[in-house]
PDB file of N, CA and C in Angstrom:
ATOM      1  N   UNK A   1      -4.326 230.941  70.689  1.00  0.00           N
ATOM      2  CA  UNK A   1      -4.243 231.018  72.148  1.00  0.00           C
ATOM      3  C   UNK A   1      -3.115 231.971  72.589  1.00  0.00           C
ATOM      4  N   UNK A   2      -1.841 231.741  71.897  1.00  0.00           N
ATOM      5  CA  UNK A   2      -0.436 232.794  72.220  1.00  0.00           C
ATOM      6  C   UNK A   2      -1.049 234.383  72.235  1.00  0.00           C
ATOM      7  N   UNK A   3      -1.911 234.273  71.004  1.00  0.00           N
ATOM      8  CA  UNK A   3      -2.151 235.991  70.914  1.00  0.00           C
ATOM      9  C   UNK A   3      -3.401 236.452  71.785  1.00  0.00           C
ATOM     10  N   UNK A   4      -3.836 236.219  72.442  1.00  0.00           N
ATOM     11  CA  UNK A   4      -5.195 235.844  73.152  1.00  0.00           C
ATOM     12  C   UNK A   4      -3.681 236.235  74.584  1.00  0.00           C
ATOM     13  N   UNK A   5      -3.126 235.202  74.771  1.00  0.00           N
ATOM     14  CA  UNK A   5      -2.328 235.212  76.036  1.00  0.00           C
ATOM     15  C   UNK A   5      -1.479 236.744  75.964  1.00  0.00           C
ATOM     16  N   UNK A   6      -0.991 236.952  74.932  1.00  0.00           N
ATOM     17  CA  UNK A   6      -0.423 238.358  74.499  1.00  0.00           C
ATOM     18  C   UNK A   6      -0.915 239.417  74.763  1.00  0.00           C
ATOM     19  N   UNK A   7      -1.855 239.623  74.199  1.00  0.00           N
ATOM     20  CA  UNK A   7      -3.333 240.583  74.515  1.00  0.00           C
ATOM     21  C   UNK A   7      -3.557 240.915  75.905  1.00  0.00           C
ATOM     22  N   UNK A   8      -3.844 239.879  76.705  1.00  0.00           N
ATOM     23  CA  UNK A   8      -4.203 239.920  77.989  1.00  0.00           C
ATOM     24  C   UNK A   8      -3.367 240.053  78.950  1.00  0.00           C
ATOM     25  N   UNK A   9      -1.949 239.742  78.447  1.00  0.00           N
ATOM     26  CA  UNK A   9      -0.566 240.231  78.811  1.00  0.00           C
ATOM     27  C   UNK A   9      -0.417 241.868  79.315  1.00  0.00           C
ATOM     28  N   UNK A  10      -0.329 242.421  77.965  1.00  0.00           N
ATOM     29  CA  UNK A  10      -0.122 243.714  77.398  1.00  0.00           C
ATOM     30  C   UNK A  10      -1.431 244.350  78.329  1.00  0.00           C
ATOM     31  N   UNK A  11      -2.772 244.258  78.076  1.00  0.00           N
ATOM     32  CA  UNK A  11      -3.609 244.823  78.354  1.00  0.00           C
ATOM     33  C   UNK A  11      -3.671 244.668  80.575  1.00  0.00           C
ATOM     34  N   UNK A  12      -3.261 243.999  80.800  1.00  0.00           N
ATOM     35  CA  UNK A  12      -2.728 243.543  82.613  1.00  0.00           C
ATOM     36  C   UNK A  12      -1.518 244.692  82.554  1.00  0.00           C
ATOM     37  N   UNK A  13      -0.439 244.539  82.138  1.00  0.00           N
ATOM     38  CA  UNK A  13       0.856 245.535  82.582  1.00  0.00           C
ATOM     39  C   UNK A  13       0.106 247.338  82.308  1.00  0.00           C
ATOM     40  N   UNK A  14      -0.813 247.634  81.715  1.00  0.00           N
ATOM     41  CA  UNK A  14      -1.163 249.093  81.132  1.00  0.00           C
ATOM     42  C   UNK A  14      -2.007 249.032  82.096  1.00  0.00           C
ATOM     43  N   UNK A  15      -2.993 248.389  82.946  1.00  0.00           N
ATOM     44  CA  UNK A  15      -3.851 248.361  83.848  1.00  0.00           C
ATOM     45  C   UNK A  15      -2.526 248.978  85.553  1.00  0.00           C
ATOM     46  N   UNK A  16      -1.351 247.676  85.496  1.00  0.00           N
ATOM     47  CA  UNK A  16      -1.031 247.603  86.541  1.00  0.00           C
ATOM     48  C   UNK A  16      -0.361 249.086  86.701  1.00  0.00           C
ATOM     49  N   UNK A  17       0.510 249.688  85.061  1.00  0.00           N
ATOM     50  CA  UNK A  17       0.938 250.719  85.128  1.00  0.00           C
ATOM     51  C   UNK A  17       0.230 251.993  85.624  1.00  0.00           C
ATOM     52  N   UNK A  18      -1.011 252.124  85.198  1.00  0.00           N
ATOM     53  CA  UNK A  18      -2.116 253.096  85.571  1.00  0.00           C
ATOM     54  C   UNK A  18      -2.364 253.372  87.244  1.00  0.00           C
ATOM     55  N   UNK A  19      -2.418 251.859  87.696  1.00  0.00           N
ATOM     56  CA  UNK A  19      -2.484 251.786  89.249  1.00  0.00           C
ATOM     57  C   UNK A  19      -1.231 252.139  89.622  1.00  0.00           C
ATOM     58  N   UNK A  20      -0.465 252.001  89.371  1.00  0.00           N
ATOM     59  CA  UNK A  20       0.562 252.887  89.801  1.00  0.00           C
ATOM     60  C   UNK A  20       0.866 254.085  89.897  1.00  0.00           C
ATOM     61  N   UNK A  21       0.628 254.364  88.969  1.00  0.00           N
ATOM     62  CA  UNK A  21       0.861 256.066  88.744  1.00  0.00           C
ATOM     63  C   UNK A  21      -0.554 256.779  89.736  1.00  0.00           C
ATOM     64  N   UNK A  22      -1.553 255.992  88.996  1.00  0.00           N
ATOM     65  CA  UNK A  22      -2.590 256.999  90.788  1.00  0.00           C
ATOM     66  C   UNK A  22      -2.116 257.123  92.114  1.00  0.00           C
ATOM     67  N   UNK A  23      -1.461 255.799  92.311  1.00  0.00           N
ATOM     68  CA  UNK A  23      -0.955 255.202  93.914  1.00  0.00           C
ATOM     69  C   UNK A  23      -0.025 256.479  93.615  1.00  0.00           C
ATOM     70  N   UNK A  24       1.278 256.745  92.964  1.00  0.00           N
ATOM     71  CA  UNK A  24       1.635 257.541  93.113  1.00  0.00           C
ATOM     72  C   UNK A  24       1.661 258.909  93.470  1.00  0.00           C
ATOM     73  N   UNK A  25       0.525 259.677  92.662  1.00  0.00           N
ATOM     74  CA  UNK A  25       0.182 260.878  92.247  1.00  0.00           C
ATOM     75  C   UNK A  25      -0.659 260.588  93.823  1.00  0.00           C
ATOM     76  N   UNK A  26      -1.279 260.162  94.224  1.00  0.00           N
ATOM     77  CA  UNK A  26      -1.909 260.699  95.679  1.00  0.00           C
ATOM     78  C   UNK A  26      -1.171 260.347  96.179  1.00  0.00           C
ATOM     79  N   UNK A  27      -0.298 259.262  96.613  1.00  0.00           N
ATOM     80  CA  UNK A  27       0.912 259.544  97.958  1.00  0.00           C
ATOM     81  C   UNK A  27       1.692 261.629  97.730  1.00  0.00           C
ATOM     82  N   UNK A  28       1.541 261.209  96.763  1.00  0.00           N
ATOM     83  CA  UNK A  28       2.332 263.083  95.948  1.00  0.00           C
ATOM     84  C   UNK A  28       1.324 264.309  96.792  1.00  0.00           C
ATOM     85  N   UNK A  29       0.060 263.494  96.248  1.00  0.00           N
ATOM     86  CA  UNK A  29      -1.311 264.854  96.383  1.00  0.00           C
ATOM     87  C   UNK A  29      -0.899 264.586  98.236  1.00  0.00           C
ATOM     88  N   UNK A  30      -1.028 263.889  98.818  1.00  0.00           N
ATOM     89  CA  UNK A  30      -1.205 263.562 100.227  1.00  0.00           C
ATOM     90  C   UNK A  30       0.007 264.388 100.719  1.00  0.00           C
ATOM     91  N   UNK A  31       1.105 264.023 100.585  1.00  0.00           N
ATOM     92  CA  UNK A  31       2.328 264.659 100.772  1.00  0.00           C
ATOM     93  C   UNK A  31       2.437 265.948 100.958  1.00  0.00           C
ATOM     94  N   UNK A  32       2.162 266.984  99.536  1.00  0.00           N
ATOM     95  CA  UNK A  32       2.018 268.124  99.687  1.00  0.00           C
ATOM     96  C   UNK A  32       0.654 268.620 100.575  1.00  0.00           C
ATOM     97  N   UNK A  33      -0.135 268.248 100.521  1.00  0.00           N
ATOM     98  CA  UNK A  33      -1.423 268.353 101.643  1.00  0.00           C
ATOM     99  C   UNK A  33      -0.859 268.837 102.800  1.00  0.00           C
ATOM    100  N   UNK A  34       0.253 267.295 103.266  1.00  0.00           N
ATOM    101  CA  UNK A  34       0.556 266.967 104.797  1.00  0.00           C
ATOM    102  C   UNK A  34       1.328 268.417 105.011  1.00  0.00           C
ATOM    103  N   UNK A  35       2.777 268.332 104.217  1.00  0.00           N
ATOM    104  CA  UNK A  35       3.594 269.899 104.269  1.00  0.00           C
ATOM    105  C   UNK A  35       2.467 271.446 103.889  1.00  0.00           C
ATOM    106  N   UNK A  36       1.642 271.444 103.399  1.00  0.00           N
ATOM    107  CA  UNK A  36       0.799 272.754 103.354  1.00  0.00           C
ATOM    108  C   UNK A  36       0.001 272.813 104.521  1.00  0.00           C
ATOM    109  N   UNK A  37       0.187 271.791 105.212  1.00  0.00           N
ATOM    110  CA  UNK A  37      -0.934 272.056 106.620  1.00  0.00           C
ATOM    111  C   UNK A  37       0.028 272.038 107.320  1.00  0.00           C
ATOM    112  N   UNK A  38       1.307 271.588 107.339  1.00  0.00           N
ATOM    113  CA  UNK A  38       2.580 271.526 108.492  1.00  0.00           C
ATOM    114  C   UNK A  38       2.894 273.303 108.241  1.00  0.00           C
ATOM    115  N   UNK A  39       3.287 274.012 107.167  1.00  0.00           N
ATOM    116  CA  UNK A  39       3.454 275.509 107.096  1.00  0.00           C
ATOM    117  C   UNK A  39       2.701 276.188 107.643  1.00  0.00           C
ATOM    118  N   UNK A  40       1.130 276.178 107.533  1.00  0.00           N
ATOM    119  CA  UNK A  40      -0.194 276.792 108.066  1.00  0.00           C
ATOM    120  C   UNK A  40       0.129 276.673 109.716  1.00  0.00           C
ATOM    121  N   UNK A  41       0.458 275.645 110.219  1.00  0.00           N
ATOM    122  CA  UNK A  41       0.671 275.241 111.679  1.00  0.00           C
ATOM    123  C   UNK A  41       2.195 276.045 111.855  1.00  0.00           C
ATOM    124  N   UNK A  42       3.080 275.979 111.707  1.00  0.00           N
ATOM    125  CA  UNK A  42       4.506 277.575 111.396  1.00  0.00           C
ATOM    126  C   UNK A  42       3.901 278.178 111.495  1.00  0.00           C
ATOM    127  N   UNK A  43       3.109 279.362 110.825  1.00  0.00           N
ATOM    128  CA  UNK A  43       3.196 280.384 110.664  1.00  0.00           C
ATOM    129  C   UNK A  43       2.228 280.586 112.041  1.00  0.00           C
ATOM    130  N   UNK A  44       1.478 280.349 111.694  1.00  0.00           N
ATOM    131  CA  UNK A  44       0.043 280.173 113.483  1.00  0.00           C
ATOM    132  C   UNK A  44       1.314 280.714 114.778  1.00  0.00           C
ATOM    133  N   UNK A  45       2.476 279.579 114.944  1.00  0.00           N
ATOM    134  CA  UNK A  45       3.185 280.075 115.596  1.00  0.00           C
ATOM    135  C   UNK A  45       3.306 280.976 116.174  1.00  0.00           C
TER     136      UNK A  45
END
């Protein structure tokens, strides 16, 4: 049962880590988006 609980441990934190790093990487992708359309709107100026 411990290694069963272990397993499913390990295999939950590499899931939660993954969701993280996407959540990340598009707040990132979004970010630069937001500032490459804020420059485009500058220069229009």
């Amino acid at each position: 049962m411990t290694e069963y609980s272990l397993a499913r441990y390990t295999i939950e934190m590499l899931f939660i880590k993954k969701l993280n790093e996407c959540a990340w990487w598009k707040f990132r992708e979004r970010k630069g988006i937001y500032n490459w359309r804020r420059e485009k709107l500058n220069k229009l100026k």
